[in-house]
Protein backbone atom coordinates (compact mmCIF):
# COMPACT_ATOMS: atom_id res chain seq x y z
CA UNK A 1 -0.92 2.48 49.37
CA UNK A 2 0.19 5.58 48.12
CA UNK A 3 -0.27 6.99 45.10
CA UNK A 4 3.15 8.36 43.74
CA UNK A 5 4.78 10.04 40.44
CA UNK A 6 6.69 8.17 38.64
CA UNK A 7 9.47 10.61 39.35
CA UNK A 8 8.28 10.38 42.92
CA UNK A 9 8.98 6.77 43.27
CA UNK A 10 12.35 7.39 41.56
CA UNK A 11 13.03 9.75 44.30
CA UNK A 12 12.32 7.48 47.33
CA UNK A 13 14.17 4.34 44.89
CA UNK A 14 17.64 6.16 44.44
CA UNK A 15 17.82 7.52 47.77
CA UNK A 16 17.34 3.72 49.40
CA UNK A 17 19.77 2.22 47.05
CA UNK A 18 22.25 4.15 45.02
CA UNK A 19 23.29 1.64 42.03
CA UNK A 20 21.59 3.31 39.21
CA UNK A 21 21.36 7.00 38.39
CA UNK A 22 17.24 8.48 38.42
CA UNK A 23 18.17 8.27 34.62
CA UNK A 24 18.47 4.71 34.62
CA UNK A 25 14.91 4.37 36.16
CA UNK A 26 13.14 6.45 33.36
CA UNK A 27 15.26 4.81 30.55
CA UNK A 28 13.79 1.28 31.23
CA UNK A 29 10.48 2.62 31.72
CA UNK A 30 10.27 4.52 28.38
CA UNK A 31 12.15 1.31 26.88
CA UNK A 32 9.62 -1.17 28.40
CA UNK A 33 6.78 1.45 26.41
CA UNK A 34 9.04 1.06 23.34
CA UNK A 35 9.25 -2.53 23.71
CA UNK A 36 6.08 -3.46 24.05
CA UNK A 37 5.04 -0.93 21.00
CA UNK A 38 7.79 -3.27 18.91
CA UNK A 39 6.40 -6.31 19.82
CA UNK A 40 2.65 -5.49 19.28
CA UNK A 41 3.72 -5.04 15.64
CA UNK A 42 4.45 -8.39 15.13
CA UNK A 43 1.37 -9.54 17.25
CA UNK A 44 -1.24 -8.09 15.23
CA UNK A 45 -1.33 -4.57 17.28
CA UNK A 46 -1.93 -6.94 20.61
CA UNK A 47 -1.76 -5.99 24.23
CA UNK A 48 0.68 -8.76 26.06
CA UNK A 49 2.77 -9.39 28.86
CA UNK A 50 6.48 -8.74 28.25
CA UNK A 51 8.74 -11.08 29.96
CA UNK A 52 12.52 -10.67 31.40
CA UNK A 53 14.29 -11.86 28.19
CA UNK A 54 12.36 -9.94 25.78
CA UNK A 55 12.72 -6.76 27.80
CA UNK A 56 16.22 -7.12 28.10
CA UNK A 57 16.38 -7.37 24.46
CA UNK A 58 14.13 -4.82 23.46
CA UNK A 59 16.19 -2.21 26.58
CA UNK A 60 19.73 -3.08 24.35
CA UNK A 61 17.64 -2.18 20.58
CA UNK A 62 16.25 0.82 22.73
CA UNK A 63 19.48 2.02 24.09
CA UNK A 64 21.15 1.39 20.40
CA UNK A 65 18.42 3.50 19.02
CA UNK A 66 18.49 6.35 21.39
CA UNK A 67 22.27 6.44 22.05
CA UNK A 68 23.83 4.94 19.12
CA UNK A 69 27.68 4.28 19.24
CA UNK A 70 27.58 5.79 23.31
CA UNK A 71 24.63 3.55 24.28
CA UNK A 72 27.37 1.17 26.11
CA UNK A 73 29.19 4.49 27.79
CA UNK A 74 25.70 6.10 28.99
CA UNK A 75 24.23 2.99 30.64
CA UNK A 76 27.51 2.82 32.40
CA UNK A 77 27.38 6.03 33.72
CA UNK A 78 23.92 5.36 35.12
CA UNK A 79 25.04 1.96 36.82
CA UNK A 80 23.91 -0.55 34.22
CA UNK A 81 26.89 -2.61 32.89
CA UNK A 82 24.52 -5.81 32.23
CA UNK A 83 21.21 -7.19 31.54
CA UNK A 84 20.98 -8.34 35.34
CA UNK A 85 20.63 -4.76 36.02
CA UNK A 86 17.68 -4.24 33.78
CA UNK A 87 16.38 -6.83 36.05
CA UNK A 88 16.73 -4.98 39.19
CA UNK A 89 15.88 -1.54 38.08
CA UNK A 90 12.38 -3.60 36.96
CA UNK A 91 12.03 -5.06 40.28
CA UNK A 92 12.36 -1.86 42.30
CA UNK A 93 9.79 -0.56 40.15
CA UNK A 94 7.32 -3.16 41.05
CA UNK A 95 8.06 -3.37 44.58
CA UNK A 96 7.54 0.56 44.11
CA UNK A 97 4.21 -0.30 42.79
CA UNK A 98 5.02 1.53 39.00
CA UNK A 99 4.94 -1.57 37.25
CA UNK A 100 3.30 -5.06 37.56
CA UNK A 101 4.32 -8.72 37.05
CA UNK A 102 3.05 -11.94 36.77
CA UNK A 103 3.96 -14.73 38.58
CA UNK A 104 6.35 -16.45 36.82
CA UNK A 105 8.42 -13.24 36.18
CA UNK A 106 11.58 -13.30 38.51
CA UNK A 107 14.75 -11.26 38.07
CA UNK A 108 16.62 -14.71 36.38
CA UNK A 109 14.59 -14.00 33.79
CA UNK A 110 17.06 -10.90 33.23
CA UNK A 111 20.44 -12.93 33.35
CA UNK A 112 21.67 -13.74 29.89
């Protein structure tokens, strides 16, 4: 297996399937960091697996946060127009090898 940038696997990602912008890739994976940060707060500064639901949640407060009233507009732009999305950007990146999963994660998990 080889051992790829993040930015590398982006690369090879967005020129196999053009849905979502490069930007879209690096937003979830900065909003998975701030998700997880979020939820340790509330679990005693805990290490835990983040499921589909609670990722797509935390992506939305992230994109509120970082974008404000143009969060809607500028996950548009990059492709992502619902939470099913966050799903497959996710999945790309762990069939890229960039993140991991469990085995009861599955891209339903995203669609709500």
């Amino acid at each position: 297996m080889e051992n790829l940038s993040f930015k590398e696997a982006v690369d090879r990602i967005t020129q196999q399937d053009k849905r979502y912008a490069p930007e879209a890739y690096f937003f979830v994976r900065d909003g998975l960091e701030h998700t997880t940060k979020n939820l340790r707060k509330g679990a005693r500064g805990l290490a835990r697996h983040v499921n589909g639901k609670e990722l797509s949640e935390g992506l939305c407060n992230y994109a509120l946060d970082e974008f404000g009233p143009l969060a809607y507009y500028t996950l548009k732009r990059w492709g992502i127009t619902r939470t099913d999305d966050f799903g497959e950007i996710v999945f790309a990146l762990i069939a890229a090898g960039m993140l991991g999963k469990t085995d009861e994660d599955k891209r339903e998990d995203f669609d709500h």
